[in-house]
C-alpha atoms as a PDB file:
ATOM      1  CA  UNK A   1     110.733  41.901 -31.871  1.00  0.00           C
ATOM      2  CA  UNK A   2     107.509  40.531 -31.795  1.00  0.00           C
ATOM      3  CA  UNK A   3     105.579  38.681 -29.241  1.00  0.00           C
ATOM      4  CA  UNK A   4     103.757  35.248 -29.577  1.00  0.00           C
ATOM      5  CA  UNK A   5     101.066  33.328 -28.152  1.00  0.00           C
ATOM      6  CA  UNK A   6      99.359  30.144 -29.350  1.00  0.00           C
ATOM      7  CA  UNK A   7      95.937  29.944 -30.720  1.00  0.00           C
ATOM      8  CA  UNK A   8      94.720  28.216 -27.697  1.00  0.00           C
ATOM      9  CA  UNK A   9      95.591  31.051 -25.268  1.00  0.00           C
ATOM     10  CA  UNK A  10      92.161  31.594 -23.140  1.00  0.00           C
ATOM     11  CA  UNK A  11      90.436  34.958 -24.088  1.00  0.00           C
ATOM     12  CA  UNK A  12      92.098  35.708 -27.554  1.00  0.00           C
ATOM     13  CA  UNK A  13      89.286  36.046 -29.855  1.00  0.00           C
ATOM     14  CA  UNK A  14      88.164  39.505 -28.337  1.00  0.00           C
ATOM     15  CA  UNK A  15      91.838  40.188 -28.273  1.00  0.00           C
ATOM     16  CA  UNK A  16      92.111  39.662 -32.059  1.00  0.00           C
ATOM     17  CA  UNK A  17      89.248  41.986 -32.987  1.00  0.00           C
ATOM     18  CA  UNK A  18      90.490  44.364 -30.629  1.00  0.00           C
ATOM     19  CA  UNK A  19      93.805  43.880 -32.951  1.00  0.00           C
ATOM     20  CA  UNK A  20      91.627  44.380 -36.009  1.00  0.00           C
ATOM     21  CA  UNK A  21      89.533  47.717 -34.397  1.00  0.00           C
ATOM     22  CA  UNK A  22      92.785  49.211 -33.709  1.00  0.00           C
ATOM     23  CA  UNK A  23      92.937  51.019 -36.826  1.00  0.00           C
ATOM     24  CA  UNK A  24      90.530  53.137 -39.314  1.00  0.00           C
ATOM     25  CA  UNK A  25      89.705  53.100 -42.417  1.00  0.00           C
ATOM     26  CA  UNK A  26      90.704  56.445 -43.049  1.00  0.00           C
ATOM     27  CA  UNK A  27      93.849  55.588 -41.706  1.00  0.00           C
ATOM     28  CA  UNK A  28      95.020  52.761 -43.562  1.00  0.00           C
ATOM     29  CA  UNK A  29      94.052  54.362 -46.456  1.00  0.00           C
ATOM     30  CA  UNK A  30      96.394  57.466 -45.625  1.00  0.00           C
ATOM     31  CA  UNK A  31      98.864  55.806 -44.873  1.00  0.00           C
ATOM     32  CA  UNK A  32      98.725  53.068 -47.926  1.00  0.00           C
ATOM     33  CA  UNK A  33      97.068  55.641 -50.755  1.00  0.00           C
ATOM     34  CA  UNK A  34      94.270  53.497 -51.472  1.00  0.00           C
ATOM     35  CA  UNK A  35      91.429  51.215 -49.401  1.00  0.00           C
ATOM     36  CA  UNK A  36      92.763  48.688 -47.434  1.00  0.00           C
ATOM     37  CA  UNK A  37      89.842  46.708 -45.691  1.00  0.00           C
ATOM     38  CA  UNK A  38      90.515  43.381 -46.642  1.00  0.00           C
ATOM     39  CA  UNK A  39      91.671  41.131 -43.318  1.00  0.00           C
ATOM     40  CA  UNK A  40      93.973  38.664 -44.571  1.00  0.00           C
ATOM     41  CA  UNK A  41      93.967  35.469 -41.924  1.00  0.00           C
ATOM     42  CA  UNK A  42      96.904  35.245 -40.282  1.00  0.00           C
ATOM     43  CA  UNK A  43      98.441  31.605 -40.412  1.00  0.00           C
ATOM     44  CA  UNK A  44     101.164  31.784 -37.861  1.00  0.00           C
ATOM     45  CA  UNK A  45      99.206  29.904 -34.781  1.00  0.00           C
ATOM     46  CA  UNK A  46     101.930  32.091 -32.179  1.00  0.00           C
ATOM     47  CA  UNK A  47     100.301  35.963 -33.777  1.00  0.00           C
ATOM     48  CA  UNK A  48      96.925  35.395 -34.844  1.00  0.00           C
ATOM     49  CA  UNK A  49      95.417  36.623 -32.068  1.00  0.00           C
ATOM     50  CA  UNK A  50      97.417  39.512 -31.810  1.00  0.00           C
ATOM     51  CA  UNK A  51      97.955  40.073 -35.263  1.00  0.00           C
ATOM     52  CA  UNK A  52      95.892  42.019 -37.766  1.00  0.00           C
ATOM     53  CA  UNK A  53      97.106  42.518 -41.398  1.00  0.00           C
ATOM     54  CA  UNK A  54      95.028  44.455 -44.214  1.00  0.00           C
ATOM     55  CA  UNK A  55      95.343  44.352 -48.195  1.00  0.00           C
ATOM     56  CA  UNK A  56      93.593  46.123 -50.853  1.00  0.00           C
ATOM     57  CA  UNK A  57      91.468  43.189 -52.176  1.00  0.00           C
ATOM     58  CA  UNK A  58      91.509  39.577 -51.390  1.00  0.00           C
ATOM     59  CA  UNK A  59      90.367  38.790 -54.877  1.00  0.00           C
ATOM     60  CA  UNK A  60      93.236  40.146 -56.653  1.00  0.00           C
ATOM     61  CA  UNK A  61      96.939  40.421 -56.325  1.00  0.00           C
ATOM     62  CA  UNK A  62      98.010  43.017 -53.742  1.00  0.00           C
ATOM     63  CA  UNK A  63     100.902  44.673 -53.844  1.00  0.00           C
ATOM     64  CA  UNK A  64     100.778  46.325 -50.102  1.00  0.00           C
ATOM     65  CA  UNK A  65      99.995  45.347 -47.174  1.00  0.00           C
ATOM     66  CA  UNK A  66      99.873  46.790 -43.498  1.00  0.00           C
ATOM     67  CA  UNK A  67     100.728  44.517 -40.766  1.00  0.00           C
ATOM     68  CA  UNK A  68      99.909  45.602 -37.188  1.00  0.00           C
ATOM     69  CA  UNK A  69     100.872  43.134 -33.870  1.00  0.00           C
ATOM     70  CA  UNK A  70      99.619  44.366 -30.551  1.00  0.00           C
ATOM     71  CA  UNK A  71     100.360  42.326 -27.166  1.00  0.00           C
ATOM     72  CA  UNK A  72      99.636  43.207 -23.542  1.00  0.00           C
ATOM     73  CA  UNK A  73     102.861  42.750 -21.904  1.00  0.00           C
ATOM     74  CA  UNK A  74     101.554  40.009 -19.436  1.00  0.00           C
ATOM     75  CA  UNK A  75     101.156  38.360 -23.006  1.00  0.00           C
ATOM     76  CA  UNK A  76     104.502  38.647 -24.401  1.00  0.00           C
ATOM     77  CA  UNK A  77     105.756  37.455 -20.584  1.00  0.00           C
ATOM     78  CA  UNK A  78     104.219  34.202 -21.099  1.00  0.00           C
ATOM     79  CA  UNK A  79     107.255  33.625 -24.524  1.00  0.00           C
ATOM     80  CA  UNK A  80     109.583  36.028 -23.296  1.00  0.00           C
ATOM     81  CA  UNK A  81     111.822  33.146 -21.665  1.00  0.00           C
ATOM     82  CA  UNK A  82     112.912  30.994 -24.994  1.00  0.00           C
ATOM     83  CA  UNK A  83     113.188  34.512 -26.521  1.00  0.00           C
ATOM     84  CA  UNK A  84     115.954  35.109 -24.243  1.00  0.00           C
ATOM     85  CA  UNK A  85     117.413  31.688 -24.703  1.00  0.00           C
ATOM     86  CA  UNK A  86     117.463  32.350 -28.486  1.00  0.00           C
ATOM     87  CA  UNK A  87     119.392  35.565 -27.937  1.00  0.00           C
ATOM     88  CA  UNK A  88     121.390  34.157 -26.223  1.00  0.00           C
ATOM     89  CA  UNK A  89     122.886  31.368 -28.387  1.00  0.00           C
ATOM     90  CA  UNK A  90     123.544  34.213 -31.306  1.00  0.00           C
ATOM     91  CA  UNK A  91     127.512  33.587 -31.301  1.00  0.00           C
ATOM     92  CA  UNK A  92     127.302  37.337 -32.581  1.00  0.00           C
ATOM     93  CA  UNK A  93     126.568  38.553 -29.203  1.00  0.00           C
ATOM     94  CA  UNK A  94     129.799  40.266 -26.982  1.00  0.00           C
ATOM     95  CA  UNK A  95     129.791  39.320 -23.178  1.00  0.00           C
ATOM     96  CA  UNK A  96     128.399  42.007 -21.591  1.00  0.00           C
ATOM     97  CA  UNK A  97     125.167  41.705 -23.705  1.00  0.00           C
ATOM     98  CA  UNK A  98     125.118  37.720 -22.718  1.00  0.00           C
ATOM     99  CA  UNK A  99     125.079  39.071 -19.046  1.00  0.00           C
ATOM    100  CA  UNK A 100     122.463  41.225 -19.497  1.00  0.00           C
ATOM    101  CA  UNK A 101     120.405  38.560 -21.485  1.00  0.00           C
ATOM    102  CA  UNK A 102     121.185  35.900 -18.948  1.00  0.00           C
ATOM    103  CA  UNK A 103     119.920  38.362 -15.821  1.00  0.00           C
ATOM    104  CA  UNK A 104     117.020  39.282 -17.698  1.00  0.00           C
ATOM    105  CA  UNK A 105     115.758  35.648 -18.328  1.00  0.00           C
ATOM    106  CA  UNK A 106     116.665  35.053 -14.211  1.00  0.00           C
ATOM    107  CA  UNK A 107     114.419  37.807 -13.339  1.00  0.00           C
ATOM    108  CA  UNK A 108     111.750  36.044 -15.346  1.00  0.00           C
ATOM    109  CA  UNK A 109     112.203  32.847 -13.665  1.00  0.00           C
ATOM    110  CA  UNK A 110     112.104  34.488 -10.582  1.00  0.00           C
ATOM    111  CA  UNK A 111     108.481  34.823 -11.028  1.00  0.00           C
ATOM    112  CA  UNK A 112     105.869  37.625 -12.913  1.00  0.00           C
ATOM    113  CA  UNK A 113     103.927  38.438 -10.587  1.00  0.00           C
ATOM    114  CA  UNK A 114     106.062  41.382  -9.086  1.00  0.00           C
ATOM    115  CA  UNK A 115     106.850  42.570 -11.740  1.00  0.00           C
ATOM    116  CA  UNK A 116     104.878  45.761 -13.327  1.00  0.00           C
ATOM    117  CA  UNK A 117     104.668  46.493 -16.478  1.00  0.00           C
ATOM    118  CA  UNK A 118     107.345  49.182 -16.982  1.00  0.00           C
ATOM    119  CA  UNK A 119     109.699  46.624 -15.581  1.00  0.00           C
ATOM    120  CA  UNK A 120     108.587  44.309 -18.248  1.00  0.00           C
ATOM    121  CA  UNK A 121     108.646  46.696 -20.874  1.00  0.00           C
ATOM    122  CA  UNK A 122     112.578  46.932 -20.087  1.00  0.00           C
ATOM    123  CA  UNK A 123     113.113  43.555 -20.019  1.00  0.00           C
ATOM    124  CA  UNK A 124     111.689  43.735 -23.715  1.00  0.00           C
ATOM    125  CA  UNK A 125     113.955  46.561 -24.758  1.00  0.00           C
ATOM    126  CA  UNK A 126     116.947  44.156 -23.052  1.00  0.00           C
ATOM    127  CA  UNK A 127     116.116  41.408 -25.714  1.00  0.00           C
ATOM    128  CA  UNK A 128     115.585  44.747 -28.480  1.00  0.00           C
ATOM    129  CA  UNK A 129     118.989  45.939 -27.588  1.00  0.00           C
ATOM    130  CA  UNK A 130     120.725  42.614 -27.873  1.00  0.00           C
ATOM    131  CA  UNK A 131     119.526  43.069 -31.356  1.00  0.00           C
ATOM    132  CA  UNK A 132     120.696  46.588 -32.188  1.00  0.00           C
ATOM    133  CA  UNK A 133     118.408  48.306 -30.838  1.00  0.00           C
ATOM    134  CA  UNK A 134     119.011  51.423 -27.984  1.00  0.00           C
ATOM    135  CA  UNK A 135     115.939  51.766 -25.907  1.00  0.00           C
ATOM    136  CA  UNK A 136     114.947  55.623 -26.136  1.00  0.00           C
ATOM    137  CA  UNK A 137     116.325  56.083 -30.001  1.00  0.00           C
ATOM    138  CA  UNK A 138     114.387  55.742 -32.693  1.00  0.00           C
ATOM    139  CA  UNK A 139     113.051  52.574 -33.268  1.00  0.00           C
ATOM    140  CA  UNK A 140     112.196  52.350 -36.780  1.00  0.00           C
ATOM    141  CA  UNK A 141     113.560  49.441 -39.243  1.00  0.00           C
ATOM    142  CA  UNK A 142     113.696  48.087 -42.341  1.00  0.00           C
ATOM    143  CA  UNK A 143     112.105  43.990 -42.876  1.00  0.00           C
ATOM    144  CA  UNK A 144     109.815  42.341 -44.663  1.00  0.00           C
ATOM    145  CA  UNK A 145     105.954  41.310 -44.269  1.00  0.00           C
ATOM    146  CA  UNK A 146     105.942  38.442 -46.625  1.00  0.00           C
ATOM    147  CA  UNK A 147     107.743  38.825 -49.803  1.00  0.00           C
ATOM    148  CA  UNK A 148     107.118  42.665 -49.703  1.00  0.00           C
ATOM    149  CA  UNK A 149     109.914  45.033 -48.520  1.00  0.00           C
ATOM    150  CA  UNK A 150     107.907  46.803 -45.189  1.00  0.00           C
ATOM    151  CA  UNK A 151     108.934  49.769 -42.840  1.00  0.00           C
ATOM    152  CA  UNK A 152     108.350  49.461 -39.175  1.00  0.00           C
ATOM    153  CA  UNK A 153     108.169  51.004 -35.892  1.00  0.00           C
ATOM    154  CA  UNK A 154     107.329  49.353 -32.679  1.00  0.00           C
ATOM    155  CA  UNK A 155     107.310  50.702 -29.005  1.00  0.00           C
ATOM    156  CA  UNK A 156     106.210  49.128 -25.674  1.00  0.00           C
ATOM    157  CA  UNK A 157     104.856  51.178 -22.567  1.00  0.00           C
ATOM    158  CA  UNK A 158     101.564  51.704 -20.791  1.00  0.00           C
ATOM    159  CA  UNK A 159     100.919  47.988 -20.598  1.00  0.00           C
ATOM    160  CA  UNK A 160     101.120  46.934 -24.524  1.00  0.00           C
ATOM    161  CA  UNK A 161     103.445  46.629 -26.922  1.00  0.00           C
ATOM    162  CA  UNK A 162     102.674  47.466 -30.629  1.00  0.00           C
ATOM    163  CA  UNK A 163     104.104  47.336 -33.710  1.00  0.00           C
ATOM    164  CA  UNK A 164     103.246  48.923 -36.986  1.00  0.00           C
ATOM    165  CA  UNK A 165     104.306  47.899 -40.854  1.00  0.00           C
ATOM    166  CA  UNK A 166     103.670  49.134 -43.980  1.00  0.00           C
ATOM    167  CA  UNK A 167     105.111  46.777 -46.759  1.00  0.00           C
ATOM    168  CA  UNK A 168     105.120  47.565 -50.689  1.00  0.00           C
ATOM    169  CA  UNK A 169     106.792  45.091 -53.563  1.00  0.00           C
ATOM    170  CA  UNK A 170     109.626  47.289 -54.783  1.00  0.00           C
ATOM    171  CA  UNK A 171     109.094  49.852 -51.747  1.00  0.00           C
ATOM    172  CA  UNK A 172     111.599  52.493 -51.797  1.00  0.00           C
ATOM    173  CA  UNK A 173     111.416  53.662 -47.470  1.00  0.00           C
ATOM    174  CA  UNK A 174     111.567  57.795 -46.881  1.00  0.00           C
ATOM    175  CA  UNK A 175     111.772  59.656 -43.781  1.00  0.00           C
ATOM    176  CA  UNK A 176     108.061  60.837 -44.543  1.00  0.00           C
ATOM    177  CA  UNK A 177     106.666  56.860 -44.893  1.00  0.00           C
ATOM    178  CA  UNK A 178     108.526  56.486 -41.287  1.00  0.00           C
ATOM    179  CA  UNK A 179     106.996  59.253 -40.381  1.00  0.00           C
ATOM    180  CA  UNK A 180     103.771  58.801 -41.131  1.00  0.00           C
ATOM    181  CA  UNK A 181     103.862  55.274 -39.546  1.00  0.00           C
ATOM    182  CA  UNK A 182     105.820  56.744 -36.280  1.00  0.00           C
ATOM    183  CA  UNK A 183     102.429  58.709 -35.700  1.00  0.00           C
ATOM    184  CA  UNK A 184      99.965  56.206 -36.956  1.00  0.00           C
ATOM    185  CA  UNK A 185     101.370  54.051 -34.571  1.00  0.00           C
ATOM    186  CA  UNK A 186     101.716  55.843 -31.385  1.00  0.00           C
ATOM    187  CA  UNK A 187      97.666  56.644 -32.129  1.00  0.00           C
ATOM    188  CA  UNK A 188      97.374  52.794 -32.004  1.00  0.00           C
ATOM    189  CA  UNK A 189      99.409  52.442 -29.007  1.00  0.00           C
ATOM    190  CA  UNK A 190      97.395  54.587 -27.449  1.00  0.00           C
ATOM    191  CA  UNK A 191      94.181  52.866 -28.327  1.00  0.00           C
ATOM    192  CA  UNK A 192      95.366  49.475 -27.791  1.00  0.00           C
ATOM    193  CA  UNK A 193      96.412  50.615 -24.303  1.00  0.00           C
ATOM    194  CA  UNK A 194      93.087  51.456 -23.597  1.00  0.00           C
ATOM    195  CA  UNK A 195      91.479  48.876 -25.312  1.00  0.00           C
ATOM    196  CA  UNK A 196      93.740  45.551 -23.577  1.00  0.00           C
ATOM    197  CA  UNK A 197      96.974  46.301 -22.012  1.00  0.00           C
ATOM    198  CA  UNK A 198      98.476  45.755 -18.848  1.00  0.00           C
ATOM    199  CA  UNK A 199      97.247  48.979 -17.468  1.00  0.00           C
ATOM    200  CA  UNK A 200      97.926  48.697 -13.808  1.00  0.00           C
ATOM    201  CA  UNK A 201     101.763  49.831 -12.615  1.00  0.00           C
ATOM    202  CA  UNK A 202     102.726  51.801 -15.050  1.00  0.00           C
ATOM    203  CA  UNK A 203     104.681  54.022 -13.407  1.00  0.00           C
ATOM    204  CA  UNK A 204     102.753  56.673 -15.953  1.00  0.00           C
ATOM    205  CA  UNK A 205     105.399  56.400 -18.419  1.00  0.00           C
ATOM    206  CA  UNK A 206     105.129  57.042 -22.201  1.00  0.00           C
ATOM    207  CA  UNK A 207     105.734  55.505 -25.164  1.00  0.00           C
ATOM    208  CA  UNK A 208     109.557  54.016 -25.026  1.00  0.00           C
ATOM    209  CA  UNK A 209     109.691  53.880 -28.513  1.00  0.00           C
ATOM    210  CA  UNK A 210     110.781  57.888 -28.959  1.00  0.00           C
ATOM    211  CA  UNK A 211     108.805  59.508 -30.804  1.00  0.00           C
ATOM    212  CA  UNK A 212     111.672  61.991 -32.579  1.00  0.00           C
ATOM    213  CA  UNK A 213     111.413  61.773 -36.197  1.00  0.00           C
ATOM    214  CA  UNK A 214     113.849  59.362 -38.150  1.00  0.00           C
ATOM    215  CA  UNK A 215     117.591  60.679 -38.936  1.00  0.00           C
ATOM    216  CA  UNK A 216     117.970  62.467 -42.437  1.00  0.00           C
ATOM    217  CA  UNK A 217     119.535  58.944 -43.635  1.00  0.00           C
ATOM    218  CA  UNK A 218     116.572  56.772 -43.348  1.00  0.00           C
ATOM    219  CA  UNK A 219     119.157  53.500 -43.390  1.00  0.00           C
ATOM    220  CA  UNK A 220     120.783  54.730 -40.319  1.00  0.00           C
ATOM    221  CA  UNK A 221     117.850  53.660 -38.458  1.00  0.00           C
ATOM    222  CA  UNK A 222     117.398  50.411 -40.141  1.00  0.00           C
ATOM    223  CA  UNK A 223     118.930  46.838 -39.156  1.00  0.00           C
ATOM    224  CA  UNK A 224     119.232  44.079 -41.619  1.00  0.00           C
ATOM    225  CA  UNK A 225     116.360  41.810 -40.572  1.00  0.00           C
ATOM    226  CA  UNK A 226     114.852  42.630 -37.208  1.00  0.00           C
ATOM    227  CA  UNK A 227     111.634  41.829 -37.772  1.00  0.00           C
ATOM    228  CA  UNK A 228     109.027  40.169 -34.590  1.00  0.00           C
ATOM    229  CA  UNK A 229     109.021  37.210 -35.581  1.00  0.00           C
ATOM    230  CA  UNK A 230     107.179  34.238 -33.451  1.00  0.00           C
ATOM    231  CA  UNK A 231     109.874  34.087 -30.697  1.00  0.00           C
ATOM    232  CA  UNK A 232     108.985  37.878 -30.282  1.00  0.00           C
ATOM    233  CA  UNK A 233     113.033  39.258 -30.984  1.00  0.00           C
ATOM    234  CA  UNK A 234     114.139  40.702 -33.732  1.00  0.00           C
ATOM    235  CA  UNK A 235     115.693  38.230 -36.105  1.00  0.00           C
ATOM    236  CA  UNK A 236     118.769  39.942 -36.723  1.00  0.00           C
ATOM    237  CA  UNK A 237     121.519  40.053 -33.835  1.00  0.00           C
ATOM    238  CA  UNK A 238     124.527  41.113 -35.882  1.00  0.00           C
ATOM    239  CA  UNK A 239     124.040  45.204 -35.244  1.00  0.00           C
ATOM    240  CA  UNK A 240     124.229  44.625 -31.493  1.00  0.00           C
ATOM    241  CA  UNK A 241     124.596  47.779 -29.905  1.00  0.00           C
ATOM    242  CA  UNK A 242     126.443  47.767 -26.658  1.00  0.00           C
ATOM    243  CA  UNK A 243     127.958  51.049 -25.354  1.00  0.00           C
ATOM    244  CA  UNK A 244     126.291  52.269 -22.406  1.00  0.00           C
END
C-alpha cells in the first residue's frame, strides 16, 4: 500500500530527511530493544525519498530493521493511476470492487486539482480495500522488509500517508509489537503531517487508520502479502473484502 515517486521528483531531498527526522532515537530503540541509528540507503529509485529504514549497525549483520514510508498525498496522486490499473487486472477481484476501482481511477483522470485531501485519502483506502483491507478497521498486517518477517501499520489522513514496520529474522508478531507500532506510528503521522503533508482541506479529520488495538488473534488482522510496494497497493489482492 505504499506510494512511489522517482528520484527525480523536484524537492525530495528535504522530503527524505524529513522521512529520516520523523523518528527518535529513543524511539526506535523502544520499539526494536536495542540502538538503531544506522540509515540504510534505500535502492528502490520510486521510495527513496520517502523512505527511511534504520538497522543496528551497518558494519555487521543485522537482524532487524525498521522501515518507515511517509508521502504527502499530492505525492502518492502523482502514481495513484497505474496503481489502480494494477488492481484492476487482479482476476481475484469480484465486480463490484472492479467498479469501484474503475470510478476511482476516472475521478483521477478527471483532474487533482479539486480534489482535497480527505477525498484523496479515500481514494487510497478504495485501492486498500480492493486488497482486503476495510477503511476504519484495523489496519495492521503481516509482510516482509527484505528477507525479514516485519509487522506493519499504515494510515492516511491530515494530508500524509505513513506507514510503519518493524521486521525481525524469525519474528514471532504479538498484539503488544502491533501495539507498540500502532502508537509509534500515529506519533509519526502526526509529525510528518506537520512536517510535509497536504495540510490544506482536510476536512479536520483524523487518522483513518483506527487506532483500536489489534483483535486477540493477531493473524486475524493480517493478509498474506500486502505490503507498499512501488506501485503504492498492497501486493496481495486475494483477501478482498467486499461487503458494505
Amino acid at each position: 500500500m505504499e506510494p512511489g515517486l522517482t528520484t527525480s521528483d523536484e524537492g525530495q531531498k528535504p522530503a527524505k530527511r524529513a522521512v529520516c527526522d520523523l523518528i527518535t532515537a529513543d524511539e526506535r530503540t523502544a520499539l526494536a530493544g536495542e540502538t538503531m541509528n544506522a540509515v540504510v540507503p534505500v535502492s528502490s529509485p520510486v521510495t527513496a525519498s520517502q523512505e527511511c529504514r534504520w538497522v543496528h549497525s551497518l558494519n555487521s549483520a543485522s537482524t532487524s530493521v525498521i522501515r518507515l514510508v511517509a508521502f504527502g498525498t499530492k505525492d502518492w496522486l502523482k502514481v495513484a493511476g497505474p496503481q489502480l490499473d494494477q488492481a484492476m487486472r487482479n482476476p481475484k477481484i469480484s465486480l463490484r470492487t472492479f467498479k469501484r476501482l474503475q470510478a476511482a481511477q476516472k475521478r483521477i483522470s478527471e483532474g487533482s486539482s479539486n480534489l482535497t485531501t480527505q477525498q484523496i485519502c479515500d481514494l487510497y483506502w478504495v485501492l486498500a480495500r480492493a486488497n482486503g483491507f476495510k477503511k476504519g478497521s484495523q489496519v495492521v498486517f503481516s509482510s516482509m522488509i527484505g528477507r525479514a518477517r516485519a509487522a506493519y501499520n499504515i494510515g492516511c489522513s491530515d494530508g500524509v500517508l505513513t506507514m510503519l514496520g518493524y521486521g525481525e529474522y524469525g519474528l514471532t508478531t504479538s498484539i503488544s509489537l502491533y501495539q507498540a507500532i500502532i502508537e509509534l506510528r500515529q506519533k509519526v503521522h502526526e509529525r510528518a503531517a506537520k512536517e510535509f503533508g497536504d495540510l490544506k482541506d482536510t476536512d479536520g479529520e483524523g487518522d483513518d487508520s483506527a487506532s483500536d488495538s489489534p483483535s486477540d488473534d493477531p493473524s486475524a488482522s493480517e493478509t498474506s502479502s500486502p505490503e507498499p510496494t512501488s506501485s503504492a497497493s498492497p501486493t496481495d489482492s486475494s483477501g478482498a473484502d467486499d461487503s458494505e
